[in-house]
PDB file of N, CA and C in Angstrom:
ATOM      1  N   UNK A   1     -16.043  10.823   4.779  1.00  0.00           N
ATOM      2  CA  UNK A   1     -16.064  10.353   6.162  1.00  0.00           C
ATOM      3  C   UNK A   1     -14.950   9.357   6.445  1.00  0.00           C
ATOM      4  N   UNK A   2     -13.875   8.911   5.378  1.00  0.00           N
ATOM      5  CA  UNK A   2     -13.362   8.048   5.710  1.00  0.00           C
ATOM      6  C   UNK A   2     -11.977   8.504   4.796  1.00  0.00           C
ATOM      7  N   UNK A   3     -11.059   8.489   5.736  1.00  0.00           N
ATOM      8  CA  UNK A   3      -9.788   8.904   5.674  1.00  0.00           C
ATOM      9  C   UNK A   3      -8.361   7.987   5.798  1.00  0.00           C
ATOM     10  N   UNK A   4      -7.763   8.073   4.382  1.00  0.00           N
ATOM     11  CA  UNK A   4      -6.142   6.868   4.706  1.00  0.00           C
ATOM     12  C   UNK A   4      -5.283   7.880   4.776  1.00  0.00           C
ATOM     13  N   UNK A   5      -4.456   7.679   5.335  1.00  0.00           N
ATOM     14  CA  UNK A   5      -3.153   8.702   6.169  1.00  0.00           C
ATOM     15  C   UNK A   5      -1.735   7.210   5.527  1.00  0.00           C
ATOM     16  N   UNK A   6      -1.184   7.800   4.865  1.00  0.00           N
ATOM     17  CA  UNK A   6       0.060   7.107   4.344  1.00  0.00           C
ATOM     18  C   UNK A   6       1.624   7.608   5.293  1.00  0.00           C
ATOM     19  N   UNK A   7       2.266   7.067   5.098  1.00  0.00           N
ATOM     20  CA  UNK A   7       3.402   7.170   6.013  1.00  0.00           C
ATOM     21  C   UNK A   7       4.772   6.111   5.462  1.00  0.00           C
ATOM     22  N   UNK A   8       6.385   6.982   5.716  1.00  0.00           N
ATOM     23  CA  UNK A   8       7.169   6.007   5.944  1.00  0.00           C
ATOM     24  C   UNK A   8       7.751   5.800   4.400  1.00  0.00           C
ATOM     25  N   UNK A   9       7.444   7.022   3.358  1.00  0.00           N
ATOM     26  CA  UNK A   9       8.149   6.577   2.177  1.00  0.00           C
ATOM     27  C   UNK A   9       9.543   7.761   2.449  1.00  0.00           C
ATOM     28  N   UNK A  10       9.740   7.735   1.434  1.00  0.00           N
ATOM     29  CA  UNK A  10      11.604   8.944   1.083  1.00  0.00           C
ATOM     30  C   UNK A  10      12.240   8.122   0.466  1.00  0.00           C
ATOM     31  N   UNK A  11      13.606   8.601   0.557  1.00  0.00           N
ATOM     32  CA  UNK A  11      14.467   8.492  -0.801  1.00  0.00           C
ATOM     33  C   UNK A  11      15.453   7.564  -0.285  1.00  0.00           C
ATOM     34  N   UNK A  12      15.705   6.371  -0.837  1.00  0.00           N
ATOM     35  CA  UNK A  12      16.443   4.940  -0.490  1.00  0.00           C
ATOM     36  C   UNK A  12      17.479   4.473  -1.420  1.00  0.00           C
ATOM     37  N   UNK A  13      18.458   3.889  -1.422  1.00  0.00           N
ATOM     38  CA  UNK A  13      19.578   3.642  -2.604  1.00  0.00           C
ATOM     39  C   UNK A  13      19.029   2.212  -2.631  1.00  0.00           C
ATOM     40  N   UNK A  14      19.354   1.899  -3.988  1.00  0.00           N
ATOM     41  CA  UNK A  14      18.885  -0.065  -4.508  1.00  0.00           C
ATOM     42  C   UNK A  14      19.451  -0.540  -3.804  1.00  0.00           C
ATOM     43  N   UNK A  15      18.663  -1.526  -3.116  1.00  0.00           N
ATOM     44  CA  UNK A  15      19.119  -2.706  -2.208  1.00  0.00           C
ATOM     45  C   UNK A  15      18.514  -1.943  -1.217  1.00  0.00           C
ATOM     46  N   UNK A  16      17.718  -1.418  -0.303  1.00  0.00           N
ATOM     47  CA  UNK A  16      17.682  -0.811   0.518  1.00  0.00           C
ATOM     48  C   UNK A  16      16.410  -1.335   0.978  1.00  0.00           C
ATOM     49  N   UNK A  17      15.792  -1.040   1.910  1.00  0.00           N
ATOM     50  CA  UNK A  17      14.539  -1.067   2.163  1.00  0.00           C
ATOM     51  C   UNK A  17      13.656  -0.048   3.323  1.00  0.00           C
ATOM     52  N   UNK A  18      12.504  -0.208   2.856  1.00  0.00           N
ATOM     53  CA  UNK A  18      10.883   1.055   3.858  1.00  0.00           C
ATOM     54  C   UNK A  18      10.301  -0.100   3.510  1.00  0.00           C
ATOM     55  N   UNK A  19       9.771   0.473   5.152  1.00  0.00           N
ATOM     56  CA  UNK A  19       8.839   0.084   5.354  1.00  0.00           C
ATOM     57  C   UNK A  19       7.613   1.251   5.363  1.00  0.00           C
ATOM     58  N   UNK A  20       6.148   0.929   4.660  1.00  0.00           N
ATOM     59  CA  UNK A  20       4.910   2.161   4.494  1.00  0.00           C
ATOM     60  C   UNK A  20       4.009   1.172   5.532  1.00  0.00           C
ATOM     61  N   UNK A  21       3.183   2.685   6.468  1.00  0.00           N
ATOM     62  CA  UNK A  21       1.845   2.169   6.953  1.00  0.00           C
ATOM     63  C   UNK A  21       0.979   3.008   6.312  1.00  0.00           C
ATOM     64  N   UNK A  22       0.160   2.424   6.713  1.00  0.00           N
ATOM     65  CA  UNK A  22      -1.545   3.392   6.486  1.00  0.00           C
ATOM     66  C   UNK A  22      -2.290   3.004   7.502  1.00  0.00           C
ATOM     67  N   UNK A  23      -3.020   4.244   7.630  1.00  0.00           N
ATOM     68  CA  UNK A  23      -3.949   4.140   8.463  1.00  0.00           C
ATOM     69  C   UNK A  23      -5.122   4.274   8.293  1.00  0.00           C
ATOM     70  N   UNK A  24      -6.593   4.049   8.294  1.00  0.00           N
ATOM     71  CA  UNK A  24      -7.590   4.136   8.190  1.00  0.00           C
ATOM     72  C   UNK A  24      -8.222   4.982   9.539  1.00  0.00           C
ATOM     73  N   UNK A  25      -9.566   5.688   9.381  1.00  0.00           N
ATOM     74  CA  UNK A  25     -10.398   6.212  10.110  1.00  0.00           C
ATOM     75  C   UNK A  25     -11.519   6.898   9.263  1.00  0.00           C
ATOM     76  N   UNK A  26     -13.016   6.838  10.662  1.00  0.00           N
ATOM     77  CA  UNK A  26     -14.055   7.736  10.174  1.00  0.00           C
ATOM     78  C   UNK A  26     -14.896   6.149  10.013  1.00  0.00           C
ATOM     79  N   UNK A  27     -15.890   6.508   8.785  1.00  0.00           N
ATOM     80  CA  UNK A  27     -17.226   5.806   9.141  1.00  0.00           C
ATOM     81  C   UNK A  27     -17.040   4.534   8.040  1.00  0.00           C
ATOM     82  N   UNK A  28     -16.199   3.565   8.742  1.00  0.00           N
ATOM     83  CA  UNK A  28     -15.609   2.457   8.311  1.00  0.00           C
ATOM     84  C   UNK A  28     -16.240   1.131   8.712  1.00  0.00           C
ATOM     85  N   UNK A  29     -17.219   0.464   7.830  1.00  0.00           N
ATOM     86  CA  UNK A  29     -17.991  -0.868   8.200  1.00  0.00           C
ATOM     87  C   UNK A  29     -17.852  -1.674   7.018  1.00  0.00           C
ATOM     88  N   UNK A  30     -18.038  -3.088   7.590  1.00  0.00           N
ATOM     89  CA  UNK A  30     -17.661  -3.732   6.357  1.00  0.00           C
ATOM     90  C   UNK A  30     -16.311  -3.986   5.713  1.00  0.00           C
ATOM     91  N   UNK A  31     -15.086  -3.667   6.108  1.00  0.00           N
ATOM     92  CA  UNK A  31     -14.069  -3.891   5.811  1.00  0.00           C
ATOM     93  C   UNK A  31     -14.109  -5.032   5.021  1.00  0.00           C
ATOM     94  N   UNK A  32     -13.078  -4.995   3.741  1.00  0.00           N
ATOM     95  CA  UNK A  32     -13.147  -6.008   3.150  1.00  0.00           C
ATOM     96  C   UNK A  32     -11.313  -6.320   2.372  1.00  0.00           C
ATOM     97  N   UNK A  33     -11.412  -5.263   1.603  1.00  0.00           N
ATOM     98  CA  UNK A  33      -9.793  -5.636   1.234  1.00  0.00           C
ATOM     99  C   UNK A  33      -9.042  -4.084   1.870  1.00  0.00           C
ATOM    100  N   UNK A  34      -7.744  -4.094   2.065  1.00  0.00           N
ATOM    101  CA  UNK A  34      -6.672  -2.805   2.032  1.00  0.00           C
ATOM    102  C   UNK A  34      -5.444  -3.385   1.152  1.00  0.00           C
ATOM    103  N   UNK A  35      -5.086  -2.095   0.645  1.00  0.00           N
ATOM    104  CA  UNK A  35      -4.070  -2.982  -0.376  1.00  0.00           C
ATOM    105  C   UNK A  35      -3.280  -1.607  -0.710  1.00  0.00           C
ATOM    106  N   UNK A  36      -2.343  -1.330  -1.402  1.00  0.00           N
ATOM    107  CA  UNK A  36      -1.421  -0.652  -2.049  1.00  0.00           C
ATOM    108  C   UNK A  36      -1.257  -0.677  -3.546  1.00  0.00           C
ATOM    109  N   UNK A  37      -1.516   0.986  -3.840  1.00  0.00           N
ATOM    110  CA  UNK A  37      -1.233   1.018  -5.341  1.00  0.00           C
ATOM    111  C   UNK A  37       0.186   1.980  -5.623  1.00  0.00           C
ATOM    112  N   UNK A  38       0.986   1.982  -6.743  1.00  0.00           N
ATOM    113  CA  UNK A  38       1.555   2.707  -7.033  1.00  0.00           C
ATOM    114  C   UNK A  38       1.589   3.392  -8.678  1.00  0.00           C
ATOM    115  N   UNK A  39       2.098   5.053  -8.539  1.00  0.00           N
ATOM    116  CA  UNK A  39       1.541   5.118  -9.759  1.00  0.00           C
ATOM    117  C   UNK A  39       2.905   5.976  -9.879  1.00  0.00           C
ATOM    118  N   UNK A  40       3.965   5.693 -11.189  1.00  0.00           N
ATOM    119  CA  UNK A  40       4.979   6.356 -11.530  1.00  0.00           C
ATOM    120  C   UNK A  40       4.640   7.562 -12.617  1.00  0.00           C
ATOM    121  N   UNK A  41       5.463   8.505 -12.691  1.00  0.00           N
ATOM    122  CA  UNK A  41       4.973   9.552 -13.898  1.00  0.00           C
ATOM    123  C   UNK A  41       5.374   8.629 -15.071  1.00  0.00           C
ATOM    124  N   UNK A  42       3.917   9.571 -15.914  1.00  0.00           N
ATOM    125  CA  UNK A  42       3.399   8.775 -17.454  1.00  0.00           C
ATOM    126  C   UNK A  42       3.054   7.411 -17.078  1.00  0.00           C
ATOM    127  N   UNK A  43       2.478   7.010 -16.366  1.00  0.00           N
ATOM    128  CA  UNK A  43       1.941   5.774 -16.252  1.00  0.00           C
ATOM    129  C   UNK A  43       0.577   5.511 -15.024  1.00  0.00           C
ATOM    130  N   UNK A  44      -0.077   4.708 -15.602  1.00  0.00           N
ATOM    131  CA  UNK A  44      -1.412   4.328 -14.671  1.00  0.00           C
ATOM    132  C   UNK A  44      -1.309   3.668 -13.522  1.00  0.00           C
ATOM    133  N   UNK A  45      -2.154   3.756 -12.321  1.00  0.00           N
ATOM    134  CA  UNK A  45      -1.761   3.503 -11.365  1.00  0.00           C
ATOM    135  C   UNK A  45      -2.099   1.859 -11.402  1.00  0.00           C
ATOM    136  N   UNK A  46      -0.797   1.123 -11.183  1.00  0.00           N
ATOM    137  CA  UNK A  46      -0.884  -0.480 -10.346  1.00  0.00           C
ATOM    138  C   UNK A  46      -0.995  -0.792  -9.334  1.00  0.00           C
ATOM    139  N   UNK A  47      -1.420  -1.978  -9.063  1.00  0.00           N
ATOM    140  CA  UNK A  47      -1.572  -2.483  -7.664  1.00  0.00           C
ATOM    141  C   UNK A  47      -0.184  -3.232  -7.742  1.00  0.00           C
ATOM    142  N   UNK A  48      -0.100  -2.861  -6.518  1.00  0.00           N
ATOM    143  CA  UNK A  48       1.638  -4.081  -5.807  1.00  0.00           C
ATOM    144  C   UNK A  48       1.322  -5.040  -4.811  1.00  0.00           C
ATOM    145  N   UNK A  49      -0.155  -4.543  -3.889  1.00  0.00           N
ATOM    146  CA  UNK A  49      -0.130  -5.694  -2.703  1.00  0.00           C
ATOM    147  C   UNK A  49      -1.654  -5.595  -2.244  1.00  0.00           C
ATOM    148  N   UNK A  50      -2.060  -6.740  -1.906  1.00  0.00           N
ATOM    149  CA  UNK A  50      -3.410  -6.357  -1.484  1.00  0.00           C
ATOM    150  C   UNK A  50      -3.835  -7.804  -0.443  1.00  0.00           C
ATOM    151  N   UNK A  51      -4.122  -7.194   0.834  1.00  0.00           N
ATOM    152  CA  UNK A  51      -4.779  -8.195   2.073  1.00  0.00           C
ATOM    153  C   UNK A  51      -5.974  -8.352   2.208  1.00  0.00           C
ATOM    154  N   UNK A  52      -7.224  -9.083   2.473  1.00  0.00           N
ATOM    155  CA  UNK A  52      -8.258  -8.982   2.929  1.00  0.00           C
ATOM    156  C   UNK A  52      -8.442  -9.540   4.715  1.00  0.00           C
ATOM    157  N   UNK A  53      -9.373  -9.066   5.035  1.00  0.00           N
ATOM    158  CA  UNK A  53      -9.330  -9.420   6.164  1.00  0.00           C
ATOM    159  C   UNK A  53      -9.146 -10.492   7.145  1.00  0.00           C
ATOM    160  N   UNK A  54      -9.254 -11.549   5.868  1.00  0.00           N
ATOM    161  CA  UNK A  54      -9.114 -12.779   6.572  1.00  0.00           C
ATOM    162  C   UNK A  54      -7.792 -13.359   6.272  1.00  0.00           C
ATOM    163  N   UNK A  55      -6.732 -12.497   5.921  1.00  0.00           N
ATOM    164  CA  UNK A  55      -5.442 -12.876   5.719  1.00  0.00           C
ATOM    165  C   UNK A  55      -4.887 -13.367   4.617  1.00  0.00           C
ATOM    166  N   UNK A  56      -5.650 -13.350   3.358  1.00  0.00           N
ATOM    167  CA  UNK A  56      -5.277 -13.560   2.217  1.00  0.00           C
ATOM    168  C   UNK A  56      -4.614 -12.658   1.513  1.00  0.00           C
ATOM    169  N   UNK A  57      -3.090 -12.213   0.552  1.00  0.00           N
ATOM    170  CA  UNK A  57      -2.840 -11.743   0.022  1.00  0.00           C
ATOM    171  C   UNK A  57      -2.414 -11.755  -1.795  1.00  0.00           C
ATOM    172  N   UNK A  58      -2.402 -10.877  -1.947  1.00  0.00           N
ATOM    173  CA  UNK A  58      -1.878 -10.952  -3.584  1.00  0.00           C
ATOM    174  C   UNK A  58      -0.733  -9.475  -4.028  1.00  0.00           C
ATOM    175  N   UNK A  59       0.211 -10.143  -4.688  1.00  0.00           N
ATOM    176  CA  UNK A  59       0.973  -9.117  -5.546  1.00  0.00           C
ATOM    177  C   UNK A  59       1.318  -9.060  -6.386  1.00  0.00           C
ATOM    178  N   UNK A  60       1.842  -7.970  -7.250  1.00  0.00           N
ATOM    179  CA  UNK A  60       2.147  -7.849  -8.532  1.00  0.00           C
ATOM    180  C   UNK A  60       3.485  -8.496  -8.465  1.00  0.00           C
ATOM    181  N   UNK A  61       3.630  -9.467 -10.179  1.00  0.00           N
ATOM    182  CA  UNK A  61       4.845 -10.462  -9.901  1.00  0.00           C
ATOM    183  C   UNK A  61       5.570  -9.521  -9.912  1.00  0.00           C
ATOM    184  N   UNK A  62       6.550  -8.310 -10.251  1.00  0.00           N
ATOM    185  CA  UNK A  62       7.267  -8.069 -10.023  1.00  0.00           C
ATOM    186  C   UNK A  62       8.404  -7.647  -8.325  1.00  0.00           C
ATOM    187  N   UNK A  63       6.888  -8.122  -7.705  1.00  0.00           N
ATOM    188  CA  UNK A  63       7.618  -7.571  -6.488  1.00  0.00           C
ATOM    189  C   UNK A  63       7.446  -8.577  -5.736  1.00  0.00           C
ATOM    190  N   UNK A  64       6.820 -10.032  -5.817  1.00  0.00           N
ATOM    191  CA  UNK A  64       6.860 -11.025  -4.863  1.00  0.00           C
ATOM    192  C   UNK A  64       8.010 -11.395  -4.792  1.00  0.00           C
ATOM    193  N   UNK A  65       8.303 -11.473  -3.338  1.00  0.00           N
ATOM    194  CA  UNK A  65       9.475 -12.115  -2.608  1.00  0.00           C
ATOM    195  C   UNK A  65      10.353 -10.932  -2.199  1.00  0.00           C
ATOM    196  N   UNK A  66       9.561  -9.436  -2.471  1.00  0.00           N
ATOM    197  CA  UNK A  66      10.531  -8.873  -1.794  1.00  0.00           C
ATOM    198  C   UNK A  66       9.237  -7.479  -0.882  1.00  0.00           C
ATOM    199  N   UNK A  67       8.530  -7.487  -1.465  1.00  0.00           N
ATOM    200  CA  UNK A  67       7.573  -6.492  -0.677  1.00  0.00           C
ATOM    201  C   UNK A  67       6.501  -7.620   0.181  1.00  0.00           C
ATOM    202  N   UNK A  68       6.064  -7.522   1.016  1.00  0.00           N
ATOM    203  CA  UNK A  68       5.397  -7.901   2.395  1.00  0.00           C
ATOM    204  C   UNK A  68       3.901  -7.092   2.916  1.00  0.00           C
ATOM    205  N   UNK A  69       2.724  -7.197   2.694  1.00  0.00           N
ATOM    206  CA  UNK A  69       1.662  -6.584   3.366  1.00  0.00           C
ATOM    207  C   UNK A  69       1.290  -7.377   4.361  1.00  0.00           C
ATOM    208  N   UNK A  70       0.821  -6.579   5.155  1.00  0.00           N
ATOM    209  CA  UNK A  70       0.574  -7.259   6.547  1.00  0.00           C
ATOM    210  C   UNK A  70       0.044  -6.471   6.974  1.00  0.00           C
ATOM    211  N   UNK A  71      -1.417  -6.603   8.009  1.00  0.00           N
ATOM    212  CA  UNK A  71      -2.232  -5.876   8.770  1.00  0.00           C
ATOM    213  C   UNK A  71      -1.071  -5.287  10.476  1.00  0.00           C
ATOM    214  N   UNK A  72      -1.071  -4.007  10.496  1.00  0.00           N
ATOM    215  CA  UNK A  72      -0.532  -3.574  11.502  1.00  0.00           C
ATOM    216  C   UNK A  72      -1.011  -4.163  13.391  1.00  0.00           C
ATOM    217  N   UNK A  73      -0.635  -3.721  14.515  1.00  0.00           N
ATOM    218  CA  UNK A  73      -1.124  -4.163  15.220  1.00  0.00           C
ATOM    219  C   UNK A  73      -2.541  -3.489  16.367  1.00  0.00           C
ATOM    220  N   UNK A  74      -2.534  -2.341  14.986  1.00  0.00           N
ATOM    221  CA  UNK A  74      -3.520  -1.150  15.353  1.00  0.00           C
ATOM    222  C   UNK A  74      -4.378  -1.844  14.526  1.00  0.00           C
ATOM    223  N   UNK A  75      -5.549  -1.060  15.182  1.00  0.00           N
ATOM    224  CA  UNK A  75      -6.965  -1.492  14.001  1.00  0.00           C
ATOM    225  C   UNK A  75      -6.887  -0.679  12.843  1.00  0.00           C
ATOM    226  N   UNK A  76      -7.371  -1.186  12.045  1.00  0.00           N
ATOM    227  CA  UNK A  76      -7.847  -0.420  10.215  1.00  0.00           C
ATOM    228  C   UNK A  76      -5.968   0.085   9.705  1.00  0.00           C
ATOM    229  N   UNK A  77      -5.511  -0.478   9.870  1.00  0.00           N
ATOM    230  CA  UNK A  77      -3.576  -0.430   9.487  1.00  0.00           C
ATOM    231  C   UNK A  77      -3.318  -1.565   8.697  1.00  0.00           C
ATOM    232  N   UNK A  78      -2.426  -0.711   7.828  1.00  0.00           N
ATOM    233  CA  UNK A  78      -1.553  -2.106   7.170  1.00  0.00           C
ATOM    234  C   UNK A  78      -0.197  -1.156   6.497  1.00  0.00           C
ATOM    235  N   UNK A  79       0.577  -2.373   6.417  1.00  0.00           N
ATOM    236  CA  UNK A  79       1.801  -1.870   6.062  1.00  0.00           C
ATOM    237  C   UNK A  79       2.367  -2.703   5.008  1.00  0.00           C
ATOM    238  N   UNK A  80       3.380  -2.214   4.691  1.00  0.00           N
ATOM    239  CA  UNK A  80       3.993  -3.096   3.025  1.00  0.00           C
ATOM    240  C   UNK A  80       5.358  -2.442   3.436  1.00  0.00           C
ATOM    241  N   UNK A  81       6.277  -4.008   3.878  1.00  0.00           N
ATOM    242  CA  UNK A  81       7.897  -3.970   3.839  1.00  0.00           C
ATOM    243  C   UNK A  81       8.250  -4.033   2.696  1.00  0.00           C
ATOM    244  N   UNK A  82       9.482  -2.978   2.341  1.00  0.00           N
ATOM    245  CA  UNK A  82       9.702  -3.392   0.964  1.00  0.00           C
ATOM    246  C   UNK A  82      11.027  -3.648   0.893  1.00  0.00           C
ATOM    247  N   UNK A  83      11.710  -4.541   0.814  1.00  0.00           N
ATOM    248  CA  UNK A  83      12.931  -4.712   0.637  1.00  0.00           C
ATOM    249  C   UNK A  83      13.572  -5.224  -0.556  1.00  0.00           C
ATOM    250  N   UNK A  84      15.012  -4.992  -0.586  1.00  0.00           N
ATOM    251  CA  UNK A  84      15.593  -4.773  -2.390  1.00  0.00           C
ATOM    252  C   UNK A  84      14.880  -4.353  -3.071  1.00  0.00           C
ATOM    253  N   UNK A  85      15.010  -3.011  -2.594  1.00  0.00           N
ATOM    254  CA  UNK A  85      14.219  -2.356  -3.391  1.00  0.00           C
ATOM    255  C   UNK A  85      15.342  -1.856  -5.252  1.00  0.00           C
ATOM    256  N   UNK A  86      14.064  -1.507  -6.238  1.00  0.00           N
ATOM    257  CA  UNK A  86      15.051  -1.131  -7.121  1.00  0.00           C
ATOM    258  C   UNK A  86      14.634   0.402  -7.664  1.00  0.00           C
ATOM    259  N   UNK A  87      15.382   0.583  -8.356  1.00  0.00           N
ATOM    260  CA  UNK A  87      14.804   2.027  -9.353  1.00  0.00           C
ATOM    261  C   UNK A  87      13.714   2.196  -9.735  1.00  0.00           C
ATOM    262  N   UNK A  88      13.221   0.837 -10.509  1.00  0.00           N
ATOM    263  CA  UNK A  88      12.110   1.072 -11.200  1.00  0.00           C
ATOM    264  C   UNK A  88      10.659   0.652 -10.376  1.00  0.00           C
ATOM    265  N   UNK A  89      10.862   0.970  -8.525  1.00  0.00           N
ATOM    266  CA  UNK A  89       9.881   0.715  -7.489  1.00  0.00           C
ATOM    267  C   UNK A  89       9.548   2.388  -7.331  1.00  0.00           C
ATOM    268  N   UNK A  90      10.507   3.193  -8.008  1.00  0.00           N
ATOM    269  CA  UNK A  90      10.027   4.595  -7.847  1.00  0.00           C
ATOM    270  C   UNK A  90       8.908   4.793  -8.236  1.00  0.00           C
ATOM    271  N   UNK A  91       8.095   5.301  -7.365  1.00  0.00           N
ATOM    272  CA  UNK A  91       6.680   5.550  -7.327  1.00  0.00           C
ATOM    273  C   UNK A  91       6.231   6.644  -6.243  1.00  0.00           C
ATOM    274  N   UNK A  92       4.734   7.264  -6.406  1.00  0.00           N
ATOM    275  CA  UNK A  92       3.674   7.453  -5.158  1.00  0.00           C
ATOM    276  C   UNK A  92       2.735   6.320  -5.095  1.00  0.00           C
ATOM    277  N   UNK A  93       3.585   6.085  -4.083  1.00  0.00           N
ATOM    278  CA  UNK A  93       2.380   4.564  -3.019  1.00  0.00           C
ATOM    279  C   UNK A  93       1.260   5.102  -2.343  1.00  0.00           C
ATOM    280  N   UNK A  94       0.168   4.825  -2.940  1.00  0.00           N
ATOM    281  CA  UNK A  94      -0.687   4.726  -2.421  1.00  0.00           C
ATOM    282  C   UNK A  94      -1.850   3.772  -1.856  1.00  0.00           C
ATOM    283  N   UNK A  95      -2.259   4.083  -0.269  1.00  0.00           N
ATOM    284  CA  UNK A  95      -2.787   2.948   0.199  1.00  0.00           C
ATOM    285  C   UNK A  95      -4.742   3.033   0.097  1.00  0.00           C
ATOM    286  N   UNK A  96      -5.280   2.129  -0.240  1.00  0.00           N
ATOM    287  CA  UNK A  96      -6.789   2.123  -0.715  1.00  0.00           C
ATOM    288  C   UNK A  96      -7.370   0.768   0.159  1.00  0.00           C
ATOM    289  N   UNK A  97      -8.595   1.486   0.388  1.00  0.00           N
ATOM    290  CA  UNK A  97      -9.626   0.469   1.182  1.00  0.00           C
ATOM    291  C   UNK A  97     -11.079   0.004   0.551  1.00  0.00           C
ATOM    292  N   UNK A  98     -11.027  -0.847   0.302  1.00  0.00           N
ATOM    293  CA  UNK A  98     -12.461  -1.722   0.103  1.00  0.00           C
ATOM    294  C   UNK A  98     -13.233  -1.741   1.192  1.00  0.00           C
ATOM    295  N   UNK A  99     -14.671  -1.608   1.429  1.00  0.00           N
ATOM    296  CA  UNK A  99     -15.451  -1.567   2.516  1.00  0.00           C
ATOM    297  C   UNK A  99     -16.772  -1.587   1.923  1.00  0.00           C
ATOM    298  N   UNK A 100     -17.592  -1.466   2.920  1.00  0.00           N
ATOM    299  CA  UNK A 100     -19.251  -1.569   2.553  1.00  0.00           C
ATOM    300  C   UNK A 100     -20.004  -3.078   2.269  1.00  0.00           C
ATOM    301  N   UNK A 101     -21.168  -3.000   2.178  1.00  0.00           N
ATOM    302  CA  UNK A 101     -21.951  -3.965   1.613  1.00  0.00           C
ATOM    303  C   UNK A 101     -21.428  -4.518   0.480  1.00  0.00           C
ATOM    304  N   UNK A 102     -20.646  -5.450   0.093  1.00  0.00           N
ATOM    305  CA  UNK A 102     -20.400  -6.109  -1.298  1.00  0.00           C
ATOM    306  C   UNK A 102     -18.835  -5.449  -1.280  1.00  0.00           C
ATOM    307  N   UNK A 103     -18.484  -4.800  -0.151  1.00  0.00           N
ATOM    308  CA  UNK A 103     -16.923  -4.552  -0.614  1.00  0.00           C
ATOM    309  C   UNK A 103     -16.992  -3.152  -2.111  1.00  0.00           C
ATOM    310  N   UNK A 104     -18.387  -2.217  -1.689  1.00  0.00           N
ATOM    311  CA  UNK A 104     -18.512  -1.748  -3.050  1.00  0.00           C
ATOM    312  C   UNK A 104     -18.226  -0.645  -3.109  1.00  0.00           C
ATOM    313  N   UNK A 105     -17.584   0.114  -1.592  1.00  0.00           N
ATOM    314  CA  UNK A 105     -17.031   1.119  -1.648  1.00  0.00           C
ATOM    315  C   UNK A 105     -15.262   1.493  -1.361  1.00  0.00           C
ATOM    316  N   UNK A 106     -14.845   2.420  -1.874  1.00  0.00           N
ATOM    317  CA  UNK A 106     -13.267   2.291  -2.026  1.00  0.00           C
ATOM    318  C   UNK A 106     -13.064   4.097  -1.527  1.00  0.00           C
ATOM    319  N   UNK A 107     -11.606   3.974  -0.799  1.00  0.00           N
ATOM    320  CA  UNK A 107     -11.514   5.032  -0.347  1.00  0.00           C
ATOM    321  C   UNK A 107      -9.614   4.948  -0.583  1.00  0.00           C
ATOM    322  N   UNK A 108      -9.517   6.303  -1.036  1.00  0.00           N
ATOM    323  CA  UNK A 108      -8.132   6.376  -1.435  1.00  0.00           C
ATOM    324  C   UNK A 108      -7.045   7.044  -0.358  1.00  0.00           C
ATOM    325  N   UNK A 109      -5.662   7.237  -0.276  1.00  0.00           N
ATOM    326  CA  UNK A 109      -4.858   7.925   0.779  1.00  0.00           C
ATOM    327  C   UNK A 109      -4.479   9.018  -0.163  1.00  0.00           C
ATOM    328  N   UNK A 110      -3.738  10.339   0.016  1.00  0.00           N
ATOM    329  CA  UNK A 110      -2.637  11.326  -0.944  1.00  0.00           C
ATOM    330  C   UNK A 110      -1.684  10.486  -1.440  1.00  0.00           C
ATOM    331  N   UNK A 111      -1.020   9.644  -0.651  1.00  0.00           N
ATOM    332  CA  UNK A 111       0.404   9.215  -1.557  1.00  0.00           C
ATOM    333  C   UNK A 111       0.768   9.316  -0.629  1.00  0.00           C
ATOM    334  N   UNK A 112       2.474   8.632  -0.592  1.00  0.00           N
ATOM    335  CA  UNK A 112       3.665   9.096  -0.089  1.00  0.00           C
ATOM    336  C   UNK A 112       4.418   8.755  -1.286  1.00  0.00           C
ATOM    337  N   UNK A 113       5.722   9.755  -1.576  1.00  0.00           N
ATOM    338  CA  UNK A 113       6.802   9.419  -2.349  1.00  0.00           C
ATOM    339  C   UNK A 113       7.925   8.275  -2.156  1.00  0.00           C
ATOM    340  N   UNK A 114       7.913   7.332  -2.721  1.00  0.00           N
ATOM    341  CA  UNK A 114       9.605   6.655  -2.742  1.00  0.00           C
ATOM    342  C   UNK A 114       9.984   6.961  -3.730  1.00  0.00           C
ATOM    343  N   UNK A 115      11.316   6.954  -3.792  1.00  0.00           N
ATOM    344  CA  UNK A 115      12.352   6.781  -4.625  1.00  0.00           C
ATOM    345  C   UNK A 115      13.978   6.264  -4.617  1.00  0.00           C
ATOM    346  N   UNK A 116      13.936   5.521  -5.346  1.00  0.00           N
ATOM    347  CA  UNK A 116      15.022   4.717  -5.131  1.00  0.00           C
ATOM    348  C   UNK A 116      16.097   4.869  -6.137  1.00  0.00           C
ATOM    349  N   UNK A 117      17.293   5.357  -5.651  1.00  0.00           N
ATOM    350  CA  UNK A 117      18.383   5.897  -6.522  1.00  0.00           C
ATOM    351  C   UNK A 117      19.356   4.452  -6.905  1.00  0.00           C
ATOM    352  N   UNK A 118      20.055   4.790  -8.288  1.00  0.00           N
ATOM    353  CA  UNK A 118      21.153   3.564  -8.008  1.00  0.00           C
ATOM    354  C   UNK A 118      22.388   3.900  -7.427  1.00  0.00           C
TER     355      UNK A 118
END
């Protein structure tokens, strides 16, 4: 019942920057965190950014000071600027939602591809 729609990745040279949204919809109560994972081939998926509703964020050190989450100006949206970007940001970004009673349910997006050439 509850659907993330990703957007806004492709193929970027280092130093470059995208910006990704997501969108949320369907039977969404309780909102609690939205955040961004990425998962490169041969490797498990990480988190890079994560907001809760009341405006608190967190990221993986490798990318503070250059990627940005921020709630969009639509409802159930968020987006992650990513700038200087490098090679090793090549990933499928994917955007995930916390919701429910206790924050105890999670709902995933497909992906979008970046990739960042040197």
């Amino acid at each position: 019942q509850v659907q993330l729609v990703e957007s806004g990745g492709g193929l970027v040279q280092a130093g470059g920057s995208l910006r990704l949204s997501c969108a949320a919809s369907g039977s969404i109560f309780n909102i609690g965190v939205m955040g961004w994972y990425r998962q490169a081939p041969g490797n498990q998926r990480e988190l890079v950014a994560t907001i809760t509703t009341g405006g608190s964020t967190n990221y993986l050190d490798s990318v503070k000071g250059r990627f940005a989450i921020s709630r969009a100006n639509a409802k159930n949206t968020v987006t992650l600027q990513m700038n200087s970007l490098k090679p090793e940001d090549t990933a499928v970004y994917y955007c995930n939602l916390r919701y429910g009673l206790g924050w105890n349910r999670s709902s995933w997006g497909q992906g979008t591809q970046v990739t960042v050439s040197s």
